[in-house]
C-alpha atoms as a PDB file:
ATOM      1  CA  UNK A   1       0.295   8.560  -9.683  1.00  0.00           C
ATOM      2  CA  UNK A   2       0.798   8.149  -5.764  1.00  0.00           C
ATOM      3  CA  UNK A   3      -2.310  10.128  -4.890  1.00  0.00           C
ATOM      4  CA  UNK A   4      -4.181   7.182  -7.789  1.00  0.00           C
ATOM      5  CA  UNK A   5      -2.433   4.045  -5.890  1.00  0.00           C
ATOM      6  CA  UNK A   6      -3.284   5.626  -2.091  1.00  0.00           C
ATOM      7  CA  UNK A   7      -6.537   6.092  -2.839  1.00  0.00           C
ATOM      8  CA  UNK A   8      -6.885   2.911  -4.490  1.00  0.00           C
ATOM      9  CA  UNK A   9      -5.392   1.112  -1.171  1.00  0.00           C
ATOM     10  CA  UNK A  10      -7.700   2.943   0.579  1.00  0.00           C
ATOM     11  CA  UNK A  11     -10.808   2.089  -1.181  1.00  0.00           C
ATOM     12  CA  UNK A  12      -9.218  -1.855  -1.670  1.00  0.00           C
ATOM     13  CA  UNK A  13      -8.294  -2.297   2.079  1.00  0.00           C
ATOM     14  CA  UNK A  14     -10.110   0.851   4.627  1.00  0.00           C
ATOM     15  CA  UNK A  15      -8.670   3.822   5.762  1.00  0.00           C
ATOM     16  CA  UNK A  16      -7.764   2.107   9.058  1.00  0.00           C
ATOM     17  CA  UNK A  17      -5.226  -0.441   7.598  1.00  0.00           C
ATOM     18  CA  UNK A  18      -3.853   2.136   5.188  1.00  0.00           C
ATOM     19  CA  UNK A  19      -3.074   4.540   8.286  1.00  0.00           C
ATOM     20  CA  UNK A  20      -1.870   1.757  10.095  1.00  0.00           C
ATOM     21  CA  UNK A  21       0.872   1.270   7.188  1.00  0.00           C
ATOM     22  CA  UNK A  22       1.676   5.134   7.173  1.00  0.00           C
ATOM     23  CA  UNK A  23       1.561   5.680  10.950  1.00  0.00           C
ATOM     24  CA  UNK A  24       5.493   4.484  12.123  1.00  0.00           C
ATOM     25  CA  UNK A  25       6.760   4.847   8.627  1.00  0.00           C
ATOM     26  CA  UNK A  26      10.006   6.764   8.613  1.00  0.00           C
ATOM     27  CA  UNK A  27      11.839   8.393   5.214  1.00  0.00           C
ATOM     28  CA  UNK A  28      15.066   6.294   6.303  1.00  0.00           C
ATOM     29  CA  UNK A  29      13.529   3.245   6.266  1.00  0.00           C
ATOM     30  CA  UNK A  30      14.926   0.319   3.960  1.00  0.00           C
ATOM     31  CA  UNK A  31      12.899  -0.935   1.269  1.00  0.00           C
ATOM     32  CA  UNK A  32      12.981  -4.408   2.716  1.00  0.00           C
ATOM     33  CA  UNK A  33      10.803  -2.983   5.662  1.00  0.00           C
ATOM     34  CA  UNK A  34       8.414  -0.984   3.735  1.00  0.00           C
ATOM     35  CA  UNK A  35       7.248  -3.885   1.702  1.00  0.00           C
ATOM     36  CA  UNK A  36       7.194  -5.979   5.169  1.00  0.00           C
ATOM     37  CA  UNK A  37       4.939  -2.962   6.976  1.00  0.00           C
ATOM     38  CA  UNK A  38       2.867  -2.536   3.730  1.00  0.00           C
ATOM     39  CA  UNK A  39       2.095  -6.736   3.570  1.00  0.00           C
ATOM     40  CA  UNK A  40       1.617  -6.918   7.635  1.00  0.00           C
ATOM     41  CA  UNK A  41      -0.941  -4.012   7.371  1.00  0.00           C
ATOM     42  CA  UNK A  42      -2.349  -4.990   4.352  1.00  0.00           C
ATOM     43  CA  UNK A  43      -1.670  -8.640   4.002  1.00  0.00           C
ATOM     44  CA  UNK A  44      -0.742  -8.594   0.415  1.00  0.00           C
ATOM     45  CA  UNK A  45       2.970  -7.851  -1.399  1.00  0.00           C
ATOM     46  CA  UNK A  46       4.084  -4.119  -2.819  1.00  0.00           C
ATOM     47  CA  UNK A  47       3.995  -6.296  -6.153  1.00  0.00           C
ATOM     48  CA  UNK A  48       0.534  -7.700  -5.742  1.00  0.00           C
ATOM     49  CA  UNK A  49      -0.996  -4.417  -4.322  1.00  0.00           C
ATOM     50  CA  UNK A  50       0.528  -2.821  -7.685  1.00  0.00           C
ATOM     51  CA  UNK A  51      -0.886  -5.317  -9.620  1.00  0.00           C
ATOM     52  CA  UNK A  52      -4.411  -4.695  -8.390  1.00  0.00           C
ATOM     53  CA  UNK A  53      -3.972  -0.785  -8.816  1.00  0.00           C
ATOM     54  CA  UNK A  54      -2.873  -1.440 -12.636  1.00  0.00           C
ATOM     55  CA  UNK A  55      -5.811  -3.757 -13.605  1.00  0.00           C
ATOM     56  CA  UNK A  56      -8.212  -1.545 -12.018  1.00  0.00           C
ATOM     57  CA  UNK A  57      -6.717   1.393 -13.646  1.00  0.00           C
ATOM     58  CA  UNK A  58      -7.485  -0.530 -17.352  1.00  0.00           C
ATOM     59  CA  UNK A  59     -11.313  -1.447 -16.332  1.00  0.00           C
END
């Protein structure tokens, strides 16, 4: 399932904004700052992102 939503990021936003998210990212990080990195590098939410993945998932 990760592998299915990473590559779908990738494909949705470029491999340059998706490595910007992972470069800096850091396993004690709090939630609250993931979803801030992941919208600043990608300019949507964790929950629309997801949302996207799903419905592309069912086409």
């Amino acid at each position: 399932m990760a592998g299915s939503f990473v590559l779908y990021l990738t494909e949705r936003f470029g491999l340059p904004a998706v490595l910007g998210f992972f470069r800096g990212a850091a396993r004690d990080h709090s939630l609250a700052t993931t979803r801030a990195r992941l919208q600043a590098a990608l300019g949507v939410t964790l929950e629309e992102a997801e949302a996207e993945w799903l419905d592309a998932l069912r086409q």
